[in-house]
Protein backbone atom coordinates (compact mmCIF):
# COMPACT_ATOMS: atom_id res chain seq x y z
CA UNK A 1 11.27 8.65 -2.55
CA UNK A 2 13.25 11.05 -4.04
CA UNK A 3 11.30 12.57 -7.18
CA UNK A 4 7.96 11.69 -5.66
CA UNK A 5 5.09 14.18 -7.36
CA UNK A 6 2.00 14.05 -5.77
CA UNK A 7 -1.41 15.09 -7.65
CA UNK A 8 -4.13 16.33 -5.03
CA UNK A 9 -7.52 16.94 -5.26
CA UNK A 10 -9.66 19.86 -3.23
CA UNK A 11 -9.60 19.05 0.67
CA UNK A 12 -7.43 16.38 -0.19
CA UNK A 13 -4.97 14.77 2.88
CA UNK A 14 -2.12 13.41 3.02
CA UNK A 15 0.54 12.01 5.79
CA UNK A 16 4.00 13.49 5.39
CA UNK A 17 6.55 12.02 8.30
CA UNK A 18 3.70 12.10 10.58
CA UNK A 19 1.94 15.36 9.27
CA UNK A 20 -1.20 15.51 8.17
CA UNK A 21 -1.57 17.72 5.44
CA UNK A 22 -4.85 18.95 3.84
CA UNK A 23 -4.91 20.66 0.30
CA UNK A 24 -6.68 23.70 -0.51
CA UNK A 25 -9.63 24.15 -2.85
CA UNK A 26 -7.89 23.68 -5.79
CA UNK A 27 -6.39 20.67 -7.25
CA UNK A 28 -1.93 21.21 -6.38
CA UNK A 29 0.81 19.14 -7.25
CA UNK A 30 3.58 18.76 -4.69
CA UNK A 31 7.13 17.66 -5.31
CA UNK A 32 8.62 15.57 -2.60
CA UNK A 33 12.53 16.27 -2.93
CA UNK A 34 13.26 14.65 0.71
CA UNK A 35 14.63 10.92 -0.13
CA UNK A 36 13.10 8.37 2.47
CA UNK A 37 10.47 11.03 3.50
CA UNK A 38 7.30 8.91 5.25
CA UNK A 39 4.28 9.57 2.44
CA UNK A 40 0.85 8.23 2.68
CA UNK A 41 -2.70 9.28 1.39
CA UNK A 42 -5.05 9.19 3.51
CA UNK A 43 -7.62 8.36 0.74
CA UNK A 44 -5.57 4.90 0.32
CA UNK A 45 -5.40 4.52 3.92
CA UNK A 46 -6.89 1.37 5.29
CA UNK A 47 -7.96 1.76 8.62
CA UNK A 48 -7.17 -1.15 11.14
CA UNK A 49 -10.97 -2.47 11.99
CA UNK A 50 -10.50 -2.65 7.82
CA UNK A 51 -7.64 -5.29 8.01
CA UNK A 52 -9.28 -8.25 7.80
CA UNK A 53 -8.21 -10.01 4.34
CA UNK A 54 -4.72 -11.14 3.63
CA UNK A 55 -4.49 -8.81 0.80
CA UNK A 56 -5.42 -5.74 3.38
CA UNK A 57 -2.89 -7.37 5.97
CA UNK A 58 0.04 -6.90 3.80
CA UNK A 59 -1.34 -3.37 2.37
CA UNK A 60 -1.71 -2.23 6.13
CA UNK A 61 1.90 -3.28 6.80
CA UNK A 62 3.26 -1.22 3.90
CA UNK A 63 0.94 1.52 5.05
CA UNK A 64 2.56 1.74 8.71
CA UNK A 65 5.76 1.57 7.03
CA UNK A 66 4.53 4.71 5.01
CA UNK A 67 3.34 6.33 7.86
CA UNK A 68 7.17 6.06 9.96
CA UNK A 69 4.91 3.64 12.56
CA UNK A 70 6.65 0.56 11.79
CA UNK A 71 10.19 -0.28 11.41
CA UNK A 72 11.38 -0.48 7.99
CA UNK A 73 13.35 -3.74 8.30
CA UNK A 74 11.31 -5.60 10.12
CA UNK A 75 8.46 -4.44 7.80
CA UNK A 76 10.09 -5.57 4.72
CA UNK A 77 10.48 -8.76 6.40
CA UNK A 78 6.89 -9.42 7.09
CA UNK A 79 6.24 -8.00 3.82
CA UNK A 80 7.98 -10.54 1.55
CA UNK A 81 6.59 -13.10 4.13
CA UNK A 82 3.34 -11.71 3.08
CA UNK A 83 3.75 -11.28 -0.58
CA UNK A 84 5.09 -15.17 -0.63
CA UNK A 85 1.78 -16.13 1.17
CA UNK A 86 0.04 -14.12 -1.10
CA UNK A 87 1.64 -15.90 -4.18
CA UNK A 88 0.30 -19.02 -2.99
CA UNK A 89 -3.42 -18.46 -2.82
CA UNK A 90 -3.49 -16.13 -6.23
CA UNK A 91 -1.90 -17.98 -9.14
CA UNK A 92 -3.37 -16.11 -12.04
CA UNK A 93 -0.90 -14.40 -14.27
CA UNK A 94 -1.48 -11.12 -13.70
CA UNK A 95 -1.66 -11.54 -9.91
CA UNK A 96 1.39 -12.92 -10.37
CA UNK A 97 2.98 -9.91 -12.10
CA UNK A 98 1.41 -7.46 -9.43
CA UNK A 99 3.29 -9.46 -6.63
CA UNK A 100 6.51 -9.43 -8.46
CA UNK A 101 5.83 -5.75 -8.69
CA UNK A 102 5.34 -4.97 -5.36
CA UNK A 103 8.06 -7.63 -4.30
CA UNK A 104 10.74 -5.79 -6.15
CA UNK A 105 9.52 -2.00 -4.60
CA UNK A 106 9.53 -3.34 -1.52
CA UNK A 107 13.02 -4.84 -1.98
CA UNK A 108 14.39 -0.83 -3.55
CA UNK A 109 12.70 0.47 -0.65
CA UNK A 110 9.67 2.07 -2.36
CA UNK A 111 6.90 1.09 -0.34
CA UNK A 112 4.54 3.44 -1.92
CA UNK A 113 4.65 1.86 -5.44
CA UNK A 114 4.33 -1.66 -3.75
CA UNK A 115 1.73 -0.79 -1.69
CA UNK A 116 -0.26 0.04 -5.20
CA UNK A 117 0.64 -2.95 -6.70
CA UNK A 118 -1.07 -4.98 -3.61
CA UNK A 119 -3.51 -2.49 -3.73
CA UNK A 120 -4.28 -3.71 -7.70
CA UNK A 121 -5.44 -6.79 -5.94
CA UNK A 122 -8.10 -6.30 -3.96
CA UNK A 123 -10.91 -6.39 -6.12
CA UNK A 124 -9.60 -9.46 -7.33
CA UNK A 125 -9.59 -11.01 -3.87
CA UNK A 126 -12.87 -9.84 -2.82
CA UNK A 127 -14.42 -11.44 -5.77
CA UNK A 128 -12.60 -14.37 -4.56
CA UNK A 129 -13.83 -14.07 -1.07
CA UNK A 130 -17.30 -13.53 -2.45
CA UNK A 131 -17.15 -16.83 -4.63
CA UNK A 132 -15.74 -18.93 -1.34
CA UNK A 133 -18.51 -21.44 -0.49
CA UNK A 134 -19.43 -20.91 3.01
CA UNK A 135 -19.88 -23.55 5.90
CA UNK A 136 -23.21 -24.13 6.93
């Protein structure tokens, strides 16, 4: 993640190799120079009584990759097992393109950018969810 500028708001927290950091009360900018350094914001973070939508599942498995509480290898495993789950249910173009995205961060080893690209897809599945007939 070498390169890795992060913009953050007052009070704002973020996870740095198992850190928690909290920003001041003004808005900073922080240059992450460390390569492979563990970054999450705790703002994105999805918490795990959250995980309950395939998009989230995949998120939260990119997240404790992030956060140094997952392995990476096995992560990027379930990951692309993930992602290629994911391609089947959303078909659209531009879901497509999101999950291509994130499927060739994942594959460089930048988590964070993938993460956002899966994260570009959840409104789009929870209008799907909402639209889902339900049984009676």
């Amino acid at each position: 993640m070498s390169g890795l500028v992060l913009k953050l708001g007052p009070k704002e927290r973020v996870l740095v190799n198992g850190a928690v950091i909290e920003n001041g009360d003004r808005r900073s900018r922080l240059s992450i120079l460390t390569p492979n350094a563990n970054i999450l914001r705790l703002r994105d973070a999805i918490r795990p009584g959250e995980v309950n939508t395939p998009v989230r599942r995949v998120c939260y498995i990119a997240q404790l990759i992030l956060s140094g509480d997952a392995d990476i290898e096995e992560g990027r495993i379930q990951l692309m097992r993930g992602v290629e789950q994911l391609s089947q249910a959303l078909s659209d173009d531009d879901s497509r393109q999101q999950l291509s995205d994130a499927t060739e961060a994942f594959l460089e080893g930048e988590f964070y950018r993938g993460l956002k690209r899966l994260r570009s897809l959840l409104p789009r599945e929870e209008r799907l969810m909402a639209s889902r007939p339900r049984p009676s």
